[in-house]
PDB file of N, CA and C in Angstrom:
ATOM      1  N   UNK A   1     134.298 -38.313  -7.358  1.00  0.00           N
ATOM      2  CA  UNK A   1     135.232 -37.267  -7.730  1.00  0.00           C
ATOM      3  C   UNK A   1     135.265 -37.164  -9.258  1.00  0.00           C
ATOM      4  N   UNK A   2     134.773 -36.015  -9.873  1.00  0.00           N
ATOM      5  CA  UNK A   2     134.798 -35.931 -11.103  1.00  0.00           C
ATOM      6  C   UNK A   2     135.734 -34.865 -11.720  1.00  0.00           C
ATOM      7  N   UNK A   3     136.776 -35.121 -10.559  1.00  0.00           N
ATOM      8  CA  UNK A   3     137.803 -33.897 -11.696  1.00  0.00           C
ATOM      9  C   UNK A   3     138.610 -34.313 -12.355  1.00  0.00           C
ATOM     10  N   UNK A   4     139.314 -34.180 -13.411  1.00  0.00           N
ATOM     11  CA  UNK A   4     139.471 -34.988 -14.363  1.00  0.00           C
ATOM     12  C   UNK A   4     141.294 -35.149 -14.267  1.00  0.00           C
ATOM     13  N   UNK A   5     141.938 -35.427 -15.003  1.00  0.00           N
ATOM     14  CA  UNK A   5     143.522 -35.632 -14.802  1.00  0.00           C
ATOM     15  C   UNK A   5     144.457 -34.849 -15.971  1.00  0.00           C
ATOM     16  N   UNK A   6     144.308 -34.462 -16.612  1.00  0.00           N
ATOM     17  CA  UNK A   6     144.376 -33.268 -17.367  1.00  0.00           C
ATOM     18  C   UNK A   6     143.022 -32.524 -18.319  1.00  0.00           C
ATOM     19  N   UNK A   7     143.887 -31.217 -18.944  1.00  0.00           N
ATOM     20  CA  UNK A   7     143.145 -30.437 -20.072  1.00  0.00           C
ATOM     21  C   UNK A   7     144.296 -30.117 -21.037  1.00  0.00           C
ATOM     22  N   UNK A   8     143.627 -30.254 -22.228  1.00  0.00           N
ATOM     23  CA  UNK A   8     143.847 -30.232 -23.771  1.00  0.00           C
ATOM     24  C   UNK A   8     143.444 -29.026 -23.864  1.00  0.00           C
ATOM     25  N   UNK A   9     143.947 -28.138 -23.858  1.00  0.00           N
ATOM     26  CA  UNK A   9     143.083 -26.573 -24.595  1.00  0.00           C
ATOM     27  C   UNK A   9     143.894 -26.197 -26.008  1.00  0.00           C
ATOM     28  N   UNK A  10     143.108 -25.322 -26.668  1.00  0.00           N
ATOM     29  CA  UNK A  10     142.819 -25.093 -27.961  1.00  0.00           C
ATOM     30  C   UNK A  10     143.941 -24.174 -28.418  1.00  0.00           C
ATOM     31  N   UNK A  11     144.064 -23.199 -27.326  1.00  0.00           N
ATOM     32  CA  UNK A  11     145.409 -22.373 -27.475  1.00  0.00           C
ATOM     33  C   UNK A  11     145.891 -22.240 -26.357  1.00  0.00           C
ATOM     34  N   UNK A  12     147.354 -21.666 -25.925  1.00  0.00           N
ATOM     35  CA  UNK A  12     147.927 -21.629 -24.771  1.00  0.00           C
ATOM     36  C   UNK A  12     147.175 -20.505 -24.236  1.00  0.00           C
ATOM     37  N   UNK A  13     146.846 -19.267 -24.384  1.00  0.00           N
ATOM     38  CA  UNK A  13     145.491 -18.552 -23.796  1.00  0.00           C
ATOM     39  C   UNK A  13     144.765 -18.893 -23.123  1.00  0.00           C
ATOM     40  N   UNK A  14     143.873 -19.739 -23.708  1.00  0.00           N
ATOM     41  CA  UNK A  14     142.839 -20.950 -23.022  1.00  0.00           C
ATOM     42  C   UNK A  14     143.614 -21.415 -21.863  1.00  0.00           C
ATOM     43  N   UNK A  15     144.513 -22.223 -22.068  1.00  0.00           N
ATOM     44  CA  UNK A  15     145.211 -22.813 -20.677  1.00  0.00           C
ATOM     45  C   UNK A  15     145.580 -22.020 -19.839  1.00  0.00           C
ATOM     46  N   UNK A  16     146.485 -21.143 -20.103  1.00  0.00           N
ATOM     47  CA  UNK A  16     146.452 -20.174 -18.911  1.00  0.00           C
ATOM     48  C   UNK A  16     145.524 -19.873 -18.117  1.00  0.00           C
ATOM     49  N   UNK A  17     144.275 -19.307 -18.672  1.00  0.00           N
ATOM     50  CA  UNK A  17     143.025 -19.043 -18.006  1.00  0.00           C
ATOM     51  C   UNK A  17     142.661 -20.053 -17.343  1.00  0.00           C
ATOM     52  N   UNK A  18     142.852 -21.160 -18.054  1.00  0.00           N
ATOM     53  CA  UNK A  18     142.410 -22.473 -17.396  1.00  0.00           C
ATOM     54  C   UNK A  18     143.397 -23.197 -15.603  1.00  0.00           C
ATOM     55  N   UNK A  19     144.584 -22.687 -16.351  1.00  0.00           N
ATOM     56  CA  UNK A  19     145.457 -22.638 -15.241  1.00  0.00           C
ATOM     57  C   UNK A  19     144.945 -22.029 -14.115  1.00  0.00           C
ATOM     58  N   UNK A  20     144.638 -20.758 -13.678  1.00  0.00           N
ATOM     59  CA  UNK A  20     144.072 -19.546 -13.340  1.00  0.00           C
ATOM     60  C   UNK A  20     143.079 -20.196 -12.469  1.00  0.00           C
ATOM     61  N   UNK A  21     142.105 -20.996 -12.978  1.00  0.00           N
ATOM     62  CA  UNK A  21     140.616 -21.486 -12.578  1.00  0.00           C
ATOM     63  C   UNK A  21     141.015 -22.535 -11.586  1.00  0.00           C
ATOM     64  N   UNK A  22     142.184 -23.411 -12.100  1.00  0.00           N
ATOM     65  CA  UNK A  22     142.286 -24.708 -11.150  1.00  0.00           C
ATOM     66  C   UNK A  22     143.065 -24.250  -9.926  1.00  0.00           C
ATOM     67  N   UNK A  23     144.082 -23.035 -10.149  1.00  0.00           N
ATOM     68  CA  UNK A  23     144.878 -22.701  -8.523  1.00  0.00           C
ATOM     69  C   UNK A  23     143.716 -21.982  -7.993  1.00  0.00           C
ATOM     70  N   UNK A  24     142.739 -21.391  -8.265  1.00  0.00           N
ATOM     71  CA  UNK A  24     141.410 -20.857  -7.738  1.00  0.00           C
ATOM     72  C   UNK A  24     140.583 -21.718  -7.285  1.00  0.00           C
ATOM     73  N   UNK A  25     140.259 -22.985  -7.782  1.00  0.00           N
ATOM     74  CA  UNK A  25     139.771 -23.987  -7.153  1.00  0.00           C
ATOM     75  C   UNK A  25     140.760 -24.495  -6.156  1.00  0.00           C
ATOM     76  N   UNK A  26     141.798 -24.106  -5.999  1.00  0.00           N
ATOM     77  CA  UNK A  26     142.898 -24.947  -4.628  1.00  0.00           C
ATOM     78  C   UNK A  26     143.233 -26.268  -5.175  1.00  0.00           C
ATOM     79  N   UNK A  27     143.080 -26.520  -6.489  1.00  0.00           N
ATOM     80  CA  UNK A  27     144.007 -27.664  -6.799  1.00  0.00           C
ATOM     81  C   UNK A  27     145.564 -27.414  -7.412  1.00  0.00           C
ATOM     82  N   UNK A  28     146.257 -28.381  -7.938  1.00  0.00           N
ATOM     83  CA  UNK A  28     147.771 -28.350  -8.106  1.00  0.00           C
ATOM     84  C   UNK A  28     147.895 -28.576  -9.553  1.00  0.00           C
ATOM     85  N   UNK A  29     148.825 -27.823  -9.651  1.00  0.00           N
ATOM     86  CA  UNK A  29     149.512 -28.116 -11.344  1.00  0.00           C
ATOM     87  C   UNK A  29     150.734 -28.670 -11.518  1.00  0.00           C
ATOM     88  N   UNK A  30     151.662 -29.795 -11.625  1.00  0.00           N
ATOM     89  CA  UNK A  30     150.361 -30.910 -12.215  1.00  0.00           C
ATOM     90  C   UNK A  30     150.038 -31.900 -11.490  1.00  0.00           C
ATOM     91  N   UNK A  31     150.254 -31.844  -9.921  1.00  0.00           N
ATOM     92  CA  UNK A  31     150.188 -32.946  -9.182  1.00  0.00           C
ATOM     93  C   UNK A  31     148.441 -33.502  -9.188  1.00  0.00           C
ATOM     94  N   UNK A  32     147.515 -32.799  -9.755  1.00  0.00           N
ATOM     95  CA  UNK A  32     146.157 -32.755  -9.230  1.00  0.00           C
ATOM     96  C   UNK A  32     145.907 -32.570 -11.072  1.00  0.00           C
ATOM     97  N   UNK A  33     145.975 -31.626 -11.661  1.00  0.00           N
ATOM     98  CA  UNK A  33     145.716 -31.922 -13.568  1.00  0.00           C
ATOM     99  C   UNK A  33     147.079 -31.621 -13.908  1.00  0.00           C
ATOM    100  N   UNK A  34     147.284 -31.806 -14.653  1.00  0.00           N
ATOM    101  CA  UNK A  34     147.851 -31.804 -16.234  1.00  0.00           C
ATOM    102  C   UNK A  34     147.396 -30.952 -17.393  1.00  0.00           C
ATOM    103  N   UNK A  35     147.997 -29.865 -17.241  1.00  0.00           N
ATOM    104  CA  UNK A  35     147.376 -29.155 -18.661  1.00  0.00           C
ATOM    105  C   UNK A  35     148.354 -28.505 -19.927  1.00  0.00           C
ATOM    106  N   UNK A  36     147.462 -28.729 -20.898  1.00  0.00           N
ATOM    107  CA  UNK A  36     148.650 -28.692 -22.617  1.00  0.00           C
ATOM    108  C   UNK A  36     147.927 -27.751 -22.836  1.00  0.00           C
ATOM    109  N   UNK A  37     148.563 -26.915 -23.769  1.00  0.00           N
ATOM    110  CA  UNK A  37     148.600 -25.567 -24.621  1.00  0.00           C
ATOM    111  C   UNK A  37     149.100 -25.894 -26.250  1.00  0.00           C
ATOM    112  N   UNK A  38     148.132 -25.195 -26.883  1.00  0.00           N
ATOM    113  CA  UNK A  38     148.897 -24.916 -28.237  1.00  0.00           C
ATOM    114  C   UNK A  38     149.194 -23.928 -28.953  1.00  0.00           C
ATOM    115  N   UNK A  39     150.900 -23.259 -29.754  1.00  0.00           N
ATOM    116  CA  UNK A  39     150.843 -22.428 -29.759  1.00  0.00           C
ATOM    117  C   UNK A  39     152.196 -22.222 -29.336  1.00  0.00           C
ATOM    118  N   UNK A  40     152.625 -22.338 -28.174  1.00  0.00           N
ATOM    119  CA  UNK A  40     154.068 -21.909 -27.431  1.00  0.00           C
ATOM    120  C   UNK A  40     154.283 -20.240 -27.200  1.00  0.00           C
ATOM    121  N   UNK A  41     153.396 -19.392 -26.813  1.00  0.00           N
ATOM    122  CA  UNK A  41     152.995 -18.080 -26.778  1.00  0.00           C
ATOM    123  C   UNK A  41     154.450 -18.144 -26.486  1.00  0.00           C
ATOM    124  N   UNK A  42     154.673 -16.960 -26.342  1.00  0.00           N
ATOM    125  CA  UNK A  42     156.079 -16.399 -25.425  1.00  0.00           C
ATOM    126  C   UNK A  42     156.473 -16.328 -24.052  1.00  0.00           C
ATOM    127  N   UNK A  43     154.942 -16.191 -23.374  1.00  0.00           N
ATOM    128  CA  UNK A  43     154.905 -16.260 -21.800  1.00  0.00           C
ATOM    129  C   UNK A  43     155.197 -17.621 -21.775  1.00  0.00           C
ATOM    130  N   UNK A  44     154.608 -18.678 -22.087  1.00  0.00           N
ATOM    131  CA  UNK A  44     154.783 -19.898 -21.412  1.00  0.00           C
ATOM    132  C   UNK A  44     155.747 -20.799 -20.672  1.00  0.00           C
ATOM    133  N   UNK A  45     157.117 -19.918 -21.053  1.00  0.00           N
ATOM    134  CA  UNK A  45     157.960 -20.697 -19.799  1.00  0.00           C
ATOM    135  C   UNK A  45     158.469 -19.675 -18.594  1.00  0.00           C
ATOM    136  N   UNK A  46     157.466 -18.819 -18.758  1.00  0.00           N
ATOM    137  CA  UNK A  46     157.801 -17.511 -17.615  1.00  0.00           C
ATOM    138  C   UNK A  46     156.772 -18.131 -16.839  1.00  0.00           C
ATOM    139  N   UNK A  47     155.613 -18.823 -16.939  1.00  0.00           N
ATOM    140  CA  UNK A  47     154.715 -18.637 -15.727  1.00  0.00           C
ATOM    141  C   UNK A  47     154.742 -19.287 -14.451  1.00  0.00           C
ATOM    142  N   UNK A  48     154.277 -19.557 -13.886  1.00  0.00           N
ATOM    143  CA  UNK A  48     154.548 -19.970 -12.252  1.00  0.00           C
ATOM    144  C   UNK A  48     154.704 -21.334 -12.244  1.00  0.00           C
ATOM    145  N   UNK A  49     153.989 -22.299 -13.333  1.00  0.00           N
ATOM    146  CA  UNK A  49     154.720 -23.310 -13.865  1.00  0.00           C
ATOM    147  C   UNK A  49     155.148 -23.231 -15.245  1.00  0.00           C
ATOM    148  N   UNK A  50     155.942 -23.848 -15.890  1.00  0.00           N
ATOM    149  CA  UNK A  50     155.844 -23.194 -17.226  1.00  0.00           C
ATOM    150  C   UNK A  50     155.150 -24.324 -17.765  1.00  0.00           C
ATOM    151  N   UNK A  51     154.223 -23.359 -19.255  1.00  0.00           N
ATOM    152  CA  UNK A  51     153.346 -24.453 -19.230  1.00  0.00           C
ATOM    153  C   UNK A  51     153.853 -25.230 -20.444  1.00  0.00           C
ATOM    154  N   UNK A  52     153.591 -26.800 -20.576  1.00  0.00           N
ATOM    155  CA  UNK A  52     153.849 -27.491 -21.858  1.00  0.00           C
ATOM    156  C   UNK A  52     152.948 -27.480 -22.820  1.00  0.00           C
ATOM    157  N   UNK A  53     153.381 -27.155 -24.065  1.00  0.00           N
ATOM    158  CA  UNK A  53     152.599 -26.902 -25.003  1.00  0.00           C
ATOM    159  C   UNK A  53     152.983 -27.826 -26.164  1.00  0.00           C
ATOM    160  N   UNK A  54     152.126 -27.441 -27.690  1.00  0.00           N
ATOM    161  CA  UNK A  54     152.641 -27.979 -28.849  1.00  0.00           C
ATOM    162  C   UNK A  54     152.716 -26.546 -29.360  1.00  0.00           C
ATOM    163  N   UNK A  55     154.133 -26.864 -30.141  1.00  0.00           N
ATOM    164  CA  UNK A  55     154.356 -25.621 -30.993  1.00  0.00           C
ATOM    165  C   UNK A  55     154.230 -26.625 -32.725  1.00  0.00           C
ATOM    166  N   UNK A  56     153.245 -25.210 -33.377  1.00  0.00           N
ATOM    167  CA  UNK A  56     153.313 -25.711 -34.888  1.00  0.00           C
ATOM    168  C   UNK A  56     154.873 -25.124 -35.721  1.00  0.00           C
ATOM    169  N   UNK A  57     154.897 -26.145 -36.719  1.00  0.00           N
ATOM    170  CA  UNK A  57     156.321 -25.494 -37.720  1.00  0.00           C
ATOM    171  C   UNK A  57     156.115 -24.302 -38.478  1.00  0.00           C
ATOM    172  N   UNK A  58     156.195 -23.434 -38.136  1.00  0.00           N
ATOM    173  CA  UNK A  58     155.335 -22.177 -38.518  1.00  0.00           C
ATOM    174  C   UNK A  58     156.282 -21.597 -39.666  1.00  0.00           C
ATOM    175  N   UNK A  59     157.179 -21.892 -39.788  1.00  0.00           N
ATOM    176  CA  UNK A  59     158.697 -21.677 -40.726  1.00  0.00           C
ATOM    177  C   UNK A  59     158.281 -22.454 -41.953  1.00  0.00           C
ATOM    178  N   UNK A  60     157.557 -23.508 -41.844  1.00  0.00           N
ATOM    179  CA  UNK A  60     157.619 -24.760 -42.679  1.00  0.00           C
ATOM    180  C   UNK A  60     156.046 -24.545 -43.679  1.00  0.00           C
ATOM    181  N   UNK A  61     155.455 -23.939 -42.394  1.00  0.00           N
ATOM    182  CA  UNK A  61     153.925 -23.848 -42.938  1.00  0.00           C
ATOM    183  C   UNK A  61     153.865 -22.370 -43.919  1.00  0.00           C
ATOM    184  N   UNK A  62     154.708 -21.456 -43.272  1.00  0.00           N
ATOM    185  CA  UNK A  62     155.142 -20.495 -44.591  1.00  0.00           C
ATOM    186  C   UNK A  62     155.741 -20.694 -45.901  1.00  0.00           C
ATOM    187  N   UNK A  63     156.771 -21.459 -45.621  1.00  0.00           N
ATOM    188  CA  UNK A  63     157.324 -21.502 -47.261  1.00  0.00           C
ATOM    189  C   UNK A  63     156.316 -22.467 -48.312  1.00  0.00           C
ATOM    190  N   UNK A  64     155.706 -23.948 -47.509  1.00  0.00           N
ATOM    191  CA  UNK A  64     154.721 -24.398 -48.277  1.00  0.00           C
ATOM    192  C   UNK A  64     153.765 -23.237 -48.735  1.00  0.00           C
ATOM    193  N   UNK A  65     153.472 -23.097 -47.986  1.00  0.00           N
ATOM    194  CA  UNK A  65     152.207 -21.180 -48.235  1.00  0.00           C
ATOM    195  C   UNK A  65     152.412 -20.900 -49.654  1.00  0.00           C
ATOM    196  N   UNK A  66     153.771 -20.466 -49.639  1.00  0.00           N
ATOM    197  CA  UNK A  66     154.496 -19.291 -50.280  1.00  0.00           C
ATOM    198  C   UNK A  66     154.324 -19.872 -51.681  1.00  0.00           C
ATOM    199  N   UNK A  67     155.245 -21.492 -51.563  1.00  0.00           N
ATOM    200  CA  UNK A  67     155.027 -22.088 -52.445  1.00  0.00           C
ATOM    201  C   UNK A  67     154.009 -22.355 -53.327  1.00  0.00           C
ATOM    202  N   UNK A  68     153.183 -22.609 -53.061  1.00  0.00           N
ATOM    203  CA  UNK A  68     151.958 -22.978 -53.453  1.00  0.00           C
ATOM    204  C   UNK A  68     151.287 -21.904 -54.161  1.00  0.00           C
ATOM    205  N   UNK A  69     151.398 -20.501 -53.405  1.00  0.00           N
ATOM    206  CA  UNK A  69     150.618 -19.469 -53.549  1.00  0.00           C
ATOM    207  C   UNK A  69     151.825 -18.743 -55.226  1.00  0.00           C
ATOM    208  N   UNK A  70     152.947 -18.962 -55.216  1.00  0.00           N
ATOM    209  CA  UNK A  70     153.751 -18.687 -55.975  1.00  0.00           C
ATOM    210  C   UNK A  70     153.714 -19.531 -57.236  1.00  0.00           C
ATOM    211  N   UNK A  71     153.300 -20.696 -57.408  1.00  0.00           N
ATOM    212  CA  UNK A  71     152.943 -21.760 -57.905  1.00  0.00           C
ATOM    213  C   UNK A  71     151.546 -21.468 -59.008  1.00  0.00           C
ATOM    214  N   UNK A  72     150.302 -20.414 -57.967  1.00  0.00           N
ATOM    215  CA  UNK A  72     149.040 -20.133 -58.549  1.00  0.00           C
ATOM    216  C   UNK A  72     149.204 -18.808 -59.332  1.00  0.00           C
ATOM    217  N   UNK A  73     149.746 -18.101 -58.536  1.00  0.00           N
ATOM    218  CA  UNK A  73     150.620 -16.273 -59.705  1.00  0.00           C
ATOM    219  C   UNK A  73     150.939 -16.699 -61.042  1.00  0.00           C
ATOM    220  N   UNK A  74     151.638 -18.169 -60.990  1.00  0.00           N
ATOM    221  CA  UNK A  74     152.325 -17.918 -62.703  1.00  0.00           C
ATOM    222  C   UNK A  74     152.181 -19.301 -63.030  1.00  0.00           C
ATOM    223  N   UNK A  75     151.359 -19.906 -62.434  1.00  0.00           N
ATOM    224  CA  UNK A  75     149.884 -20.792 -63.153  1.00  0.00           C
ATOM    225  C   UNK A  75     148.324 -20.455 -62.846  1.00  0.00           C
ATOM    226  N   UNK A  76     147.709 -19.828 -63.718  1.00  0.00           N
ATOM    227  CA  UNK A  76     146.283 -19.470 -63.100  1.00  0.00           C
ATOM    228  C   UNK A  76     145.192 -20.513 -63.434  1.00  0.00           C
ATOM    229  N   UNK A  77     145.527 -21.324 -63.953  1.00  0.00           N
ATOM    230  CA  UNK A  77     144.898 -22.827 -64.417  1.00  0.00           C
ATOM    231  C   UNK A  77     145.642 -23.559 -63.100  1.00  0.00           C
ATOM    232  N   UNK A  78     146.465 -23.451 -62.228  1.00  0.00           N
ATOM    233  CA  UNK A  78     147.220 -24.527 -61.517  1.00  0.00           C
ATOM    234  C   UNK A  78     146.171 -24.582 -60.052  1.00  0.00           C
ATOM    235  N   UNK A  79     145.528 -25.884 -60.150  1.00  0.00           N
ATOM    236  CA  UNK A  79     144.745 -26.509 -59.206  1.00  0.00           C
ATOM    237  C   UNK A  79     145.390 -27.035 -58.065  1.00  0.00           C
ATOM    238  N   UNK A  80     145.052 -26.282 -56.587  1.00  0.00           N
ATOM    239  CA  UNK A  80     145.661 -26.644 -55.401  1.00  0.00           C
ATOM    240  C   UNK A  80     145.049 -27.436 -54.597  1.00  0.00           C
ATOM    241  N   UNK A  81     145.950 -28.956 -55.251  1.00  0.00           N
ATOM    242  CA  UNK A  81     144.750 -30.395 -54.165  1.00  0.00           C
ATOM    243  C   UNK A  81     146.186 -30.234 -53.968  1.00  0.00           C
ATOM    244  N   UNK A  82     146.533 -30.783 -52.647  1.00  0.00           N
ATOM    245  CA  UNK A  82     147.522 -31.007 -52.434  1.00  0.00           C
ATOM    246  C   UNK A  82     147.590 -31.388 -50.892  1.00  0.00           C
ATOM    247  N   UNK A  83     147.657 -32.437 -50.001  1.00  0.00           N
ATOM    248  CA  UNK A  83     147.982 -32.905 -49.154  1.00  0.00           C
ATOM    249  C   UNK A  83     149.390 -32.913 -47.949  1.00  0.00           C
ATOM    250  N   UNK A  84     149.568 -32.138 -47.672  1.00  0.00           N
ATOM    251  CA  UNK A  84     151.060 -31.544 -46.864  1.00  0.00           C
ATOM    252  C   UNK A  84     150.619 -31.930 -45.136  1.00  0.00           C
ATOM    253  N   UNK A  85     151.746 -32.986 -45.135  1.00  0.00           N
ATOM    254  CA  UNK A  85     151.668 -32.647 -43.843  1.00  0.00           C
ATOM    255  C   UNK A  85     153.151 -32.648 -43.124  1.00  0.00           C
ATOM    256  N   UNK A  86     152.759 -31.446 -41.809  1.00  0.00           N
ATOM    257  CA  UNK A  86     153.660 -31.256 -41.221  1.00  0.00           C
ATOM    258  C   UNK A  86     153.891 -31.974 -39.357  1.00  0.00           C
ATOM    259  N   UNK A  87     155.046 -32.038 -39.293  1.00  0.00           N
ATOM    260  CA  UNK A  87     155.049 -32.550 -37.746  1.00  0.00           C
ATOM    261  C   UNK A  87     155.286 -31.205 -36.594  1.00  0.00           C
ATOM    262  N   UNK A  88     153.745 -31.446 -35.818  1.00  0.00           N
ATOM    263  CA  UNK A  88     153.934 -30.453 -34.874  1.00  0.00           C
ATOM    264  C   UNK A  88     155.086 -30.710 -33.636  1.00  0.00           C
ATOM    265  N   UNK A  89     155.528 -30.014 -32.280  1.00  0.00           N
ATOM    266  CA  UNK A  89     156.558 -30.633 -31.665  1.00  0.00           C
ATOM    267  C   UNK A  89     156.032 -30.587 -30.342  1.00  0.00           C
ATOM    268  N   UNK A  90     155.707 -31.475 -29.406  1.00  0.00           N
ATOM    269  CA  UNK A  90     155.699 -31.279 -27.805  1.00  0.00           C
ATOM    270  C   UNK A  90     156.516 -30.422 -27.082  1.00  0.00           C
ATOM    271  N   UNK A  91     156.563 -29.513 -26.621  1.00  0.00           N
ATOM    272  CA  UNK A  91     157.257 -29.282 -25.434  1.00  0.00           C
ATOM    273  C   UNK A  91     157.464 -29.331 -24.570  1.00  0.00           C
ATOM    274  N   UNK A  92     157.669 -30.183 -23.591  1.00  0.00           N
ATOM    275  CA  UNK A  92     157.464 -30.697 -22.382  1.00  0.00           C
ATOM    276  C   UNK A  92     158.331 -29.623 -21.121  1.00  0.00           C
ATOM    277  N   UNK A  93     157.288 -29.290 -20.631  1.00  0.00           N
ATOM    278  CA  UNK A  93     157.910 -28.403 -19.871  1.00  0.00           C
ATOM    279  C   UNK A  93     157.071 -28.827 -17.562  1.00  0.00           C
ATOM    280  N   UNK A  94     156.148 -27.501 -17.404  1.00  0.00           N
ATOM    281  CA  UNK A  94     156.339 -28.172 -15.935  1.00  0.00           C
ATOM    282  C   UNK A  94     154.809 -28.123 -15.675  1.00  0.00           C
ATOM    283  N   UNK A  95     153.464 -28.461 -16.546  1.00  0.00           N
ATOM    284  CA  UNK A  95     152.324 -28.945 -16.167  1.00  0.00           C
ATOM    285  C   UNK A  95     151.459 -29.976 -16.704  1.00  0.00           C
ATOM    286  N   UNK A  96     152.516 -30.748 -16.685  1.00  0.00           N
ATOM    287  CA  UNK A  96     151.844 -32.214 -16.920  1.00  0.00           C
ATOM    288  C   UNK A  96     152.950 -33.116 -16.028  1.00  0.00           C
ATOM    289  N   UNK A  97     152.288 -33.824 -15.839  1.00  0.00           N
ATOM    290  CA  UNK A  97     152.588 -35.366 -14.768  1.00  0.00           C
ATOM    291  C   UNK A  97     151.952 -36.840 -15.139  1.00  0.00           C
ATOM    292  N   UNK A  98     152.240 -37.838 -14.793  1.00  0.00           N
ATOM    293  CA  UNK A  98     151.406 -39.147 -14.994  1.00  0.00           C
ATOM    294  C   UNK A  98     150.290 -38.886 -14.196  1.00  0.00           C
ATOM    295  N   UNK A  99     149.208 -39.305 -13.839  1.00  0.00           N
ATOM    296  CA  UNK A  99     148.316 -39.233 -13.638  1.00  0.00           C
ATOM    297  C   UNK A  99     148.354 -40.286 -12.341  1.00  0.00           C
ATOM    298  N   UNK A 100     148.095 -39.965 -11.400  1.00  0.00           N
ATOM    299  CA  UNK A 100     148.050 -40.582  -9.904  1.00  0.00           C
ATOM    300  C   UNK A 100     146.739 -41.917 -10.392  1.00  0.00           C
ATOM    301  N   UNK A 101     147.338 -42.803  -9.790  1.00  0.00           N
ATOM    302  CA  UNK A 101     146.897 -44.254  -9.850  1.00  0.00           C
ATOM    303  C   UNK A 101     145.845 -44.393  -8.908  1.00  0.00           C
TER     304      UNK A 101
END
């Protein structure tokens, strides 16, 4: 048996579709995979499971932006090394499970 116990997809798009493929194969979400999304589209807690995703700080990743970019306007010599990091957030919602033993 090589089906696997979850999927990681790239955007919640991807998973959906991916969602899509596994109730088409006649397996279960998440009793059978487990699948993550990234992104937190807007559909995702409307769908038939809702799906769990990671949402980025998208509030946070703007004002650094802003900053930075506001920073280079009225320094044009001002060199952007700069290392930022932000914490993305789980959402745990209804397609993921532990993984059957």
């Amino acid at each position: 048996n090589n089906v696997p116990t979850a999927v990681f997809a790239a955007y919640d798009d991807i998973a959906i579709g991916a969602m899509r493929a596994i109730y088409e194969s006649g397996l279960s979400i998440p009793n059978d995979i487990s699948i993550v999304g990234i992104d937190d589209v807007a559909v995702c807690p409307y769908l038939h499971k809702a799906l769990t995703t990671i949402t980025n700080p998208i509030k946070e990743m703007a004002m650094v932006s802003i900053s930075i970019l506001s920073r280079k306007i009225q320094d044009k010599d001002f060199t952007v090394v700069q290392n930022v990091v932000l914490k993305p957030m789980l959402v745990m919602r209804e397609t993921t499970a532990k993984p059957k033993a």
